[in-house]
N, C-alpha and C. Protein backbone atom coordinates (compact mmCIF):
# COMPACT_ATOMS: atom_id res chain seq x y z
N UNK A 1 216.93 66.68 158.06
CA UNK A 1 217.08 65.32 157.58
C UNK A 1 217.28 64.41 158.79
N UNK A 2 216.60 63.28 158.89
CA UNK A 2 216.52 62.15 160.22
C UNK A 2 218.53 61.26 159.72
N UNK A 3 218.73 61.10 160.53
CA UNK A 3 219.75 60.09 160.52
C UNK A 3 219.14 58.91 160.26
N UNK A 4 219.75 58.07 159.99
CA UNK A 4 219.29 56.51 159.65
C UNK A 4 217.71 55.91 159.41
N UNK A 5 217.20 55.33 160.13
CA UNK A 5 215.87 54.61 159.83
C UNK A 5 214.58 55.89 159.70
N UNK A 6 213.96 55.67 158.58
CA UNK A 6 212.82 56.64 158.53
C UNK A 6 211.84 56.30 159.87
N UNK A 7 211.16 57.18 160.37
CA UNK A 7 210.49 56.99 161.53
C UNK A 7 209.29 56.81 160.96
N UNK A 8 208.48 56.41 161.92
CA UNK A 8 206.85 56.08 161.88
C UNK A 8 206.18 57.12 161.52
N UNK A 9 205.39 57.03 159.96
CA UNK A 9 204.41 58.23 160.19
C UNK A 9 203.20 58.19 160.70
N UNK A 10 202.99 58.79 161.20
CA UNK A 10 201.86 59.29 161.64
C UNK A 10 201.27 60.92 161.32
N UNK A 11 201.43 61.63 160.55
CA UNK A 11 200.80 62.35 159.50
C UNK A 11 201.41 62.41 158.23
N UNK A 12 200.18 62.53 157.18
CA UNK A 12 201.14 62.32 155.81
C UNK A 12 200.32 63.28 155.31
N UNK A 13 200.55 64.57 154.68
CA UNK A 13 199.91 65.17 154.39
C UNK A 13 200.63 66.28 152.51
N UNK A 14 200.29 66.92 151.74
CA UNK A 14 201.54 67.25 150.85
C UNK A 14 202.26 66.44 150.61
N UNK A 15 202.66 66.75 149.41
CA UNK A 15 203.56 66.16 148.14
C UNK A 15 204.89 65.70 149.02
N UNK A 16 205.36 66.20 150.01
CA UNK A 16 206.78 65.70 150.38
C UNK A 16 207.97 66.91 149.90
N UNK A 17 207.59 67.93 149.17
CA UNK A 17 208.51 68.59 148.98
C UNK A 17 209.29 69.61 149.86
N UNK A 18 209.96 70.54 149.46
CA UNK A 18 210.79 71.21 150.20
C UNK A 18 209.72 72.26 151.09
N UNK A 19 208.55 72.60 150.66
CA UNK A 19 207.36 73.48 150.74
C UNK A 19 206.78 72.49 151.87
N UNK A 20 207.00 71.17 152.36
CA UNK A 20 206.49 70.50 153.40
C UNK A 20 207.41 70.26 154.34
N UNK A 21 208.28 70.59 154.72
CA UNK A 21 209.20 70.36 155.55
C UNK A 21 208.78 72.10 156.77
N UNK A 22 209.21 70.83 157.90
CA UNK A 22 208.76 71.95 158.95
C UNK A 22 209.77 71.83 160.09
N UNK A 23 210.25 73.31 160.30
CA UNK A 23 211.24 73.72 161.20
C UNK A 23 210.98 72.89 162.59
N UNK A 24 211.47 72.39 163.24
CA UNK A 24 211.13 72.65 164.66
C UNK A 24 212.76 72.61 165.78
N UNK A 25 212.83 73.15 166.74
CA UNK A 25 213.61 73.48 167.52
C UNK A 25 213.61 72.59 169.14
N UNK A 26 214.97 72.83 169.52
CA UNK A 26 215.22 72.11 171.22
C UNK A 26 215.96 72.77 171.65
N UNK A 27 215.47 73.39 173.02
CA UNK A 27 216.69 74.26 174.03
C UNK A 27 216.89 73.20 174.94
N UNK A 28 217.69 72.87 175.30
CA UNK A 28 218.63 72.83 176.19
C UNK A 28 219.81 72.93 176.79
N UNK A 29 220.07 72.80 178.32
CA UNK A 29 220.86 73.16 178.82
C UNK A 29 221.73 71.96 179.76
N UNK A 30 221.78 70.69 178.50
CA UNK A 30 222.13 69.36 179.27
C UNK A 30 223.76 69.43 178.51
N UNK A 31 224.73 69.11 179.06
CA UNK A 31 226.66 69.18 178.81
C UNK A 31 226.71 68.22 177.74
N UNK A 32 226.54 67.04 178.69
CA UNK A 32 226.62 65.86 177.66
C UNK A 32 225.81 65.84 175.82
N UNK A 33 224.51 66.88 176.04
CA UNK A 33 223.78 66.74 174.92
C UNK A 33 224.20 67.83 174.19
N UNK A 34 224.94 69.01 174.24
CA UNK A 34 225.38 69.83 173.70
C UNK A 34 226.96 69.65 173.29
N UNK A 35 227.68 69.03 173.98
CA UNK A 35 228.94 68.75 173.63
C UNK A 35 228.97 67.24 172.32
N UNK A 36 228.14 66.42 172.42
CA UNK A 36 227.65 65.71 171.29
C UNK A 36 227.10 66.31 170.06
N UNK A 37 226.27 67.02 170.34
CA UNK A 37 225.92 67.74 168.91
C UNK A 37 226.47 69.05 168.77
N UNK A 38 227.73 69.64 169.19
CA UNK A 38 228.73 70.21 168.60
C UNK A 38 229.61 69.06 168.19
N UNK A 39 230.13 68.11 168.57
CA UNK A 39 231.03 67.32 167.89
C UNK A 39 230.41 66.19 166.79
N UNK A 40 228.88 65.96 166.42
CA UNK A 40 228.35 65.09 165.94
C UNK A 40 227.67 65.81 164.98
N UNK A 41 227.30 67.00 165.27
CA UNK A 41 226.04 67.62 164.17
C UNK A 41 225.10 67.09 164.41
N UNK A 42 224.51 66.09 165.41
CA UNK A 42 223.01 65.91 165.55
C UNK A 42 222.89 65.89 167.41
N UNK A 43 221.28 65.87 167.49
CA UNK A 43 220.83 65.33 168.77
C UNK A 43 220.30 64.20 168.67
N UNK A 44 220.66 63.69 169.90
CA UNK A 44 220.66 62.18 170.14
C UNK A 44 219.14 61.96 170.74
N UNK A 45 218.24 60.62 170.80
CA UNK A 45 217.97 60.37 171.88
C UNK A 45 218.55 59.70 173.24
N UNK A 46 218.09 59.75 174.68
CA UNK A 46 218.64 59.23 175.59
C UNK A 46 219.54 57.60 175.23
N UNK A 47 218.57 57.09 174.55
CA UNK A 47 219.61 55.58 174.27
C UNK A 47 220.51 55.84 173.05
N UNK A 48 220.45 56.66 171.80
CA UNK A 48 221.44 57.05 171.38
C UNK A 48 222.88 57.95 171.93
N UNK A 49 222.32 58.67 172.63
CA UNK A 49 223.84 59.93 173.51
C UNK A 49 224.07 58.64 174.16
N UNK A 50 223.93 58.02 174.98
CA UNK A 50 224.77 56.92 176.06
C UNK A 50 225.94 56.53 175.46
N UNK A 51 225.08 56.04 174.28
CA UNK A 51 225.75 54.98 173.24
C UNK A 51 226.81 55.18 172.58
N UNK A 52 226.40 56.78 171.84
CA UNK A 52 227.37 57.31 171.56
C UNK A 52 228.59 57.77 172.16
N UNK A 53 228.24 57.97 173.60
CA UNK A 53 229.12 58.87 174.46
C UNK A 53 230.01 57.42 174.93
N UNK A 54 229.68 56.71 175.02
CA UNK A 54 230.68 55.37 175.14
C UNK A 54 231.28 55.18 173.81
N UNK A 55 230.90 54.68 172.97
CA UNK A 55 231.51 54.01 171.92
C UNK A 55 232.04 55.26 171.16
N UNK A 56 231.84 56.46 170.72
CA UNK A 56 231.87 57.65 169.81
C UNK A 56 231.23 57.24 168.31
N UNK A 57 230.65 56.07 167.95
CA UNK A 57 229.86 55.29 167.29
C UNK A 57 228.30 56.13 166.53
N UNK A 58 228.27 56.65 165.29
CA UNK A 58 226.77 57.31 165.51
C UNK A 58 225.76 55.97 165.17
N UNK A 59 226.92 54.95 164.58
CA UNK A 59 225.70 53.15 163.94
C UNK A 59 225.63 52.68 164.71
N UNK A 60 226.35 52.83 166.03
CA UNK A 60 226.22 51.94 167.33
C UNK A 60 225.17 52.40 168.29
N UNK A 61 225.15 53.98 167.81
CA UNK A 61 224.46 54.68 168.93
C UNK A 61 222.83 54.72 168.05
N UNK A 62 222.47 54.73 166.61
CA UNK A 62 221.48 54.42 166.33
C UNK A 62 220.93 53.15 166.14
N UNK A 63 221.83 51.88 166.68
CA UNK A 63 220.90 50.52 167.16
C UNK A 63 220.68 50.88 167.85
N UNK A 64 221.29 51.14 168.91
CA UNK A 64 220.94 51.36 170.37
C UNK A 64 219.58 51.99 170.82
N UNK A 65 219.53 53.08 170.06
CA UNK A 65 217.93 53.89 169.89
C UNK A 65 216.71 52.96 169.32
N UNK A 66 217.29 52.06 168.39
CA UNK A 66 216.13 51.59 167.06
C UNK A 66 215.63 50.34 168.14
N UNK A 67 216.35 49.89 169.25
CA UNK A 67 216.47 48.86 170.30
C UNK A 67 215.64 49.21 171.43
N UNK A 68 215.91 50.35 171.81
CA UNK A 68 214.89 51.03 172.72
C UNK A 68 213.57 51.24 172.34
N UNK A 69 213.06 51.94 171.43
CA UNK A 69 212.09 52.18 170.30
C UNK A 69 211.40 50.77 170.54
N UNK A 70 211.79 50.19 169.92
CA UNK A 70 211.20 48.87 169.75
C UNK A 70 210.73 48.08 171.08
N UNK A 71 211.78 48.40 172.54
CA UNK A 71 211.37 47.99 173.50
C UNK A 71 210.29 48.39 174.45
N UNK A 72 210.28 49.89 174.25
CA UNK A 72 209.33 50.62 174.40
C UNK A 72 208.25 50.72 173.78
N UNK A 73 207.70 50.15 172.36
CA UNK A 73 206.74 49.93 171.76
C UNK A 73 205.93 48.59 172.57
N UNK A 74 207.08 47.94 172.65
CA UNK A 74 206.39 46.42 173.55
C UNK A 74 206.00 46.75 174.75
N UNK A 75 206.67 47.76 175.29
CA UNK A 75 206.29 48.62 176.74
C UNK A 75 204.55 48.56 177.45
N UNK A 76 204.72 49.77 176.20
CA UNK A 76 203.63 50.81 176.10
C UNK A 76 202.58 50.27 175.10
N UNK A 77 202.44 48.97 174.29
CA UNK A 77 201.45 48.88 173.39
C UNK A 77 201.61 49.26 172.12
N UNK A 78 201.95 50.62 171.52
CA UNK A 78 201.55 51.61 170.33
C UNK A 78 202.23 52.78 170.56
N UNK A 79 202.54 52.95 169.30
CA UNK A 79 203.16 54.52 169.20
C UNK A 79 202.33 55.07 170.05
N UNK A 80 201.05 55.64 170.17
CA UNK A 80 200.57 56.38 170.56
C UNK A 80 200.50 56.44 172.17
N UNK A 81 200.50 55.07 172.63
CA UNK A 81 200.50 55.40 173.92
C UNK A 81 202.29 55.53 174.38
N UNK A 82 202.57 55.44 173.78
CA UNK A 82 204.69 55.76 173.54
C UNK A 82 204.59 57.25 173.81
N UNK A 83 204.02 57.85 172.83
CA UNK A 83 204.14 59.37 172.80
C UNK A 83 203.46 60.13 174.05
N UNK A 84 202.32 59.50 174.33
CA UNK A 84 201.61 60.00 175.45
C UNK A 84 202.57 59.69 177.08
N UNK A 85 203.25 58.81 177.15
CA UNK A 85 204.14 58.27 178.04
C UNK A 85 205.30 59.28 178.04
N UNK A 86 205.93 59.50 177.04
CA UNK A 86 207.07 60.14 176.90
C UNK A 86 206.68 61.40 177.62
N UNK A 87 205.58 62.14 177.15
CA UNK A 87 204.51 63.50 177.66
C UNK A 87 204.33 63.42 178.83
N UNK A 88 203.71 62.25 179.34
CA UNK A 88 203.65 62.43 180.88
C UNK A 88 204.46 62.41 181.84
N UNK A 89 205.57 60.82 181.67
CA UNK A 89 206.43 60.50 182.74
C UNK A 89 207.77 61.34 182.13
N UNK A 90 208.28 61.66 181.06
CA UNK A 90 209.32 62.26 180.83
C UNK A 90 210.47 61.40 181.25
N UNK A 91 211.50 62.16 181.97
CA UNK A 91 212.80 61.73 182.27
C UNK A 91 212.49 60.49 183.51
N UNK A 92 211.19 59.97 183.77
CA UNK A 92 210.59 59.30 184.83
C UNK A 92 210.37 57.71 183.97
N UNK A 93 210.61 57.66 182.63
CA UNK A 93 210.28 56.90 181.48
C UNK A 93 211.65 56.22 181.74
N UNK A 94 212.87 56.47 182.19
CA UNK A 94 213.89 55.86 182.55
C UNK A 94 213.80 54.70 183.11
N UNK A 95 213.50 54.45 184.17
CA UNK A 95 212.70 53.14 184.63
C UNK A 95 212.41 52.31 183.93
N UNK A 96 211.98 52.25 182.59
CA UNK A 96 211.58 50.94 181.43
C UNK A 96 212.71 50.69 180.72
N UNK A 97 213.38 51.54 180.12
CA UNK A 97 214.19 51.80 179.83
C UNK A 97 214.99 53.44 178.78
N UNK A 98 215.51 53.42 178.36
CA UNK A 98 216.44 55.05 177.90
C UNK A 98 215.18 54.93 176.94
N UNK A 99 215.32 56.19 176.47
CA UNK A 99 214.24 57.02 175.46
C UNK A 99 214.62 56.86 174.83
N UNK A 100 214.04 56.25 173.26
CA UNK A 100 214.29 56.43 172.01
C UNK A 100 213.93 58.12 171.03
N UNK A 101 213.05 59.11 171.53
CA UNK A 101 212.57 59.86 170.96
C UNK A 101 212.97 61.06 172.00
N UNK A 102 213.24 62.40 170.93
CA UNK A 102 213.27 63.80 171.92
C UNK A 102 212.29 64.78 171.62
N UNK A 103 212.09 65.57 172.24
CA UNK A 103 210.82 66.52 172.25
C UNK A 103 211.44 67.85 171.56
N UNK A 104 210.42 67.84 170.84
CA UNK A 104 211.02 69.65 170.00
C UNK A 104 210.05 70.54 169.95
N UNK A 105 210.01 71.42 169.72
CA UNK A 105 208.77 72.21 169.95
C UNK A 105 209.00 73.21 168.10
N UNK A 106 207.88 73.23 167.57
CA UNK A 106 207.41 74.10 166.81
C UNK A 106 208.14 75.69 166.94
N UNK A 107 207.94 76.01 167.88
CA UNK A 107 207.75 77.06 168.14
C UNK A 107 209.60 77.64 169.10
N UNK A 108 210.36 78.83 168.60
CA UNK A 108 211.36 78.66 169.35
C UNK A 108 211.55 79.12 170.18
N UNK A 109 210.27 80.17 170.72
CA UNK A 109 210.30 80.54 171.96
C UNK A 109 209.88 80.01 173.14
N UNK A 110 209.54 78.44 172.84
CA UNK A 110 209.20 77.26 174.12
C UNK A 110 210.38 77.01 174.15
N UNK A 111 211.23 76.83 172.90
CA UNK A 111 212.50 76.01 173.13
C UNK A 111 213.52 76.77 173.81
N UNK A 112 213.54 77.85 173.78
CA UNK A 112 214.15 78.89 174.46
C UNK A 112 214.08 78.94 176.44
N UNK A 113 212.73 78.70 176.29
CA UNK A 113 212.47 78.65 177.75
C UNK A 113 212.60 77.42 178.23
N UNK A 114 213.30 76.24 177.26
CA UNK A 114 214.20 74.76 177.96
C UNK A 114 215.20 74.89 178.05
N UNK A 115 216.01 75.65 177.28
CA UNK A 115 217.47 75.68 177.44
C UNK A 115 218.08 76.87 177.03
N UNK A 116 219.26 77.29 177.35
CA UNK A 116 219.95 78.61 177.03
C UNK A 116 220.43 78.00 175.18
N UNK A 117 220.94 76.89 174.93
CA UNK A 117 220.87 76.68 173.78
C UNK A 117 220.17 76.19 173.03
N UNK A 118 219.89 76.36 172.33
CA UNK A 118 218.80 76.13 171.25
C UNK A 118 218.99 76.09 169.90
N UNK A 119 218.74 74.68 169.28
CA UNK A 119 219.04 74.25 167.85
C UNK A 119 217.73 74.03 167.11
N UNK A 120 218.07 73.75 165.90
CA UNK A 120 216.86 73.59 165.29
C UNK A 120 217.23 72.70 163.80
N UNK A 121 216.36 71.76 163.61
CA UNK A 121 216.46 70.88 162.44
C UNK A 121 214.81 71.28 161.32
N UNK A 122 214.94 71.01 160.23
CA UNK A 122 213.90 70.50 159.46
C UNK A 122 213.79 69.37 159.23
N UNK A 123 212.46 69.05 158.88
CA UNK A 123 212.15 67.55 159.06
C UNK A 123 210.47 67.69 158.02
N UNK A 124 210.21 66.57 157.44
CA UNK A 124 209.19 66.57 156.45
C UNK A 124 207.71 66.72 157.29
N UNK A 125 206.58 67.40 157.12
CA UNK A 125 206.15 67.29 157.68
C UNK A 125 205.28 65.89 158.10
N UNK A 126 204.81 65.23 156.85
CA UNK A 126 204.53 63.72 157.30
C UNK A 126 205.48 62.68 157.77
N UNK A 127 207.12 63.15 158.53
CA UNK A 127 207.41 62.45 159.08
C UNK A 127 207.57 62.63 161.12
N UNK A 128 206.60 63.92 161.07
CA UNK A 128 206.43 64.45 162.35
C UNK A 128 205.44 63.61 163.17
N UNK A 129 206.11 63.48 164.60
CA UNK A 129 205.24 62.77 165.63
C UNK A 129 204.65 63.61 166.49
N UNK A 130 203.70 63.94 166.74
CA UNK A 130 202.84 64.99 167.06
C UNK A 130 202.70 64.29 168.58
N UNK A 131 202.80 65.21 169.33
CA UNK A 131 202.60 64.82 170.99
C UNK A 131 200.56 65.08 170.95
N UNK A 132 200.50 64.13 171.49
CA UNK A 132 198.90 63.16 171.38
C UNK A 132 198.26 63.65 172.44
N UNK A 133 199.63 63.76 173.92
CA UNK A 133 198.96 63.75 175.04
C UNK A 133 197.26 65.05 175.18
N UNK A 134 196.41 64.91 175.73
CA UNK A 134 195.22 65.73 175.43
C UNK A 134 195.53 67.18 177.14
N UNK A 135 195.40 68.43 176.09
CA UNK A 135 195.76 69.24 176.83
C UNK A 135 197.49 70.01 176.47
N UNK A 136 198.36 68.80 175.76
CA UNK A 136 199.76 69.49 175.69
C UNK A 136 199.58 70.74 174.57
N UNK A 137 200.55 72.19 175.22
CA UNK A 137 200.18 73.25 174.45
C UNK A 137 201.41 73.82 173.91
N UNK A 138 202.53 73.04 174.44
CA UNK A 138 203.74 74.02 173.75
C UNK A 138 204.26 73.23 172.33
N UNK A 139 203.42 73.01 171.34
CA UNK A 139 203.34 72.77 169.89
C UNK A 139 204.61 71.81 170.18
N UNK A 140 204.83 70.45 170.60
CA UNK A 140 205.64 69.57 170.90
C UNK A 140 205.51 68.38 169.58
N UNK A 141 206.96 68.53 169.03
CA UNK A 141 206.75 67.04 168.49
C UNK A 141 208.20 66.05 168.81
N UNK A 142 208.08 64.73 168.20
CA UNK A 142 208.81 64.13 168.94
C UNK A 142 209.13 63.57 167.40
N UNK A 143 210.55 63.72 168.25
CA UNK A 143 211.80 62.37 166.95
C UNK A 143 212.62 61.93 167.11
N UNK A 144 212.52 60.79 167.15
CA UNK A 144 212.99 59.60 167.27
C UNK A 144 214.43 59.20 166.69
N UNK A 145 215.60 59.32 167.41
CA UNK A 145 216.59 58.52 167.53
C UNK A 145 217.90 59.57 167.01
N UNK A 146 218.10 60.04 166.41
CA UNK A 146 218.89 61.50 166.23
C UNK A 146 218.80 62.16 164.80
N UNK A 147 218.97 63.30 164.77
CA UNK A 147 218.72 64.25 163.59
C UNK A 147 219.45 65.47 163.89
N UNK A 148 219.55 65.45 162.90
CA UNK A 148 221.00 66.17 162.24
C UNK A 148 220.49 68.11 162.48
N UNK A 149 221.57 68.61 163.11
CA UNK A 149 220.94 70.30 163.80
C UNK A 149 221.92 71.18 163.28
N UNK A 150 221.59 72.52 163.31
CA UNK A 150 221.85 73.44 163.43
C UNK A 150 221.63 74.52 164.69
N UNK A 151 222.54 74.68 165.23
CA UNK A 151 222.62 75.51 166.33
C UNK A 151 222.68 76.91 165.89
N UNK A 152 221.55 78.03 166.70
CA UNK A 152 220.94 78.78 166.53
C UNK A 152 221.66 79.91 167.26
């Protein structure tokens, strides 16, 4: 389940039911992002954890994301070239400003090889952001602003 604002779809495919919802997972091995989602139950994006990690706020810390998002849309043009940006420059995307969206992978043995910990949420599948970039292979999708995990 997404925390707060439904995200952009960009595939809509199936009824929406429980039979469309699709696992996907995040390893990492960042303090700040693991000590938040043991005390929060979700992962943040970069402009949400800040936010949160200052204020302890999860409504403060999801403007903060829905703010970025939006600034970064004006950035970059379009979701799509958002997603392709996020893919290329990564933690280099700092420079415009904090990330609204985090990368998860399908699959949990990519996520495994990001981090010693590794969580995992469901999420519908027409509300999945599919990494665009041409060539990306570790079944990457991206979501936007925090969602609620289970640690694995």
């Amino acid at each position: 389940m997404l925390a707060g604002a439904t995200p952009v779809l960009v595939h809509n495919c199936g009824s929406g039911g429980d039979d469309d919802l699709v696992t996907v997972y995040r390893g990492t091995d960042q303090g700040l992002e693991n000590m938040i989602a043991e005390e929060s139950g979700h992962l943040m994006s970069d402009a949400a954890r800040s936010t949160y990690a200052g204020t302890g706020s999860m409504e403060e810390a999801m403007k903060a994301s829905q703010q970025a998002h939006a600034d970064a849309l004006q950035a970059w043009g379009s979701l799509d070239n958002y997603v392709q940006a996020h893919g290329s420059f990564g933690t280099e995307m700092g420079q415009i400003g904090p990330r609204s969206m985090m990368s998860f992978t399908t699959d949990v043995n990519v996520a495994r090889s990001f981090g010693g910990t590794v969580y995992a949420a469901r999420i519908p599948r027409n509300q999945m952001i599919l990494q665009t970039l041409p060539g990306a292979g570790e079944a990457e999708v991206l979501v936007p602003h925090m969602i609620a995990v289970t640690r694995l």
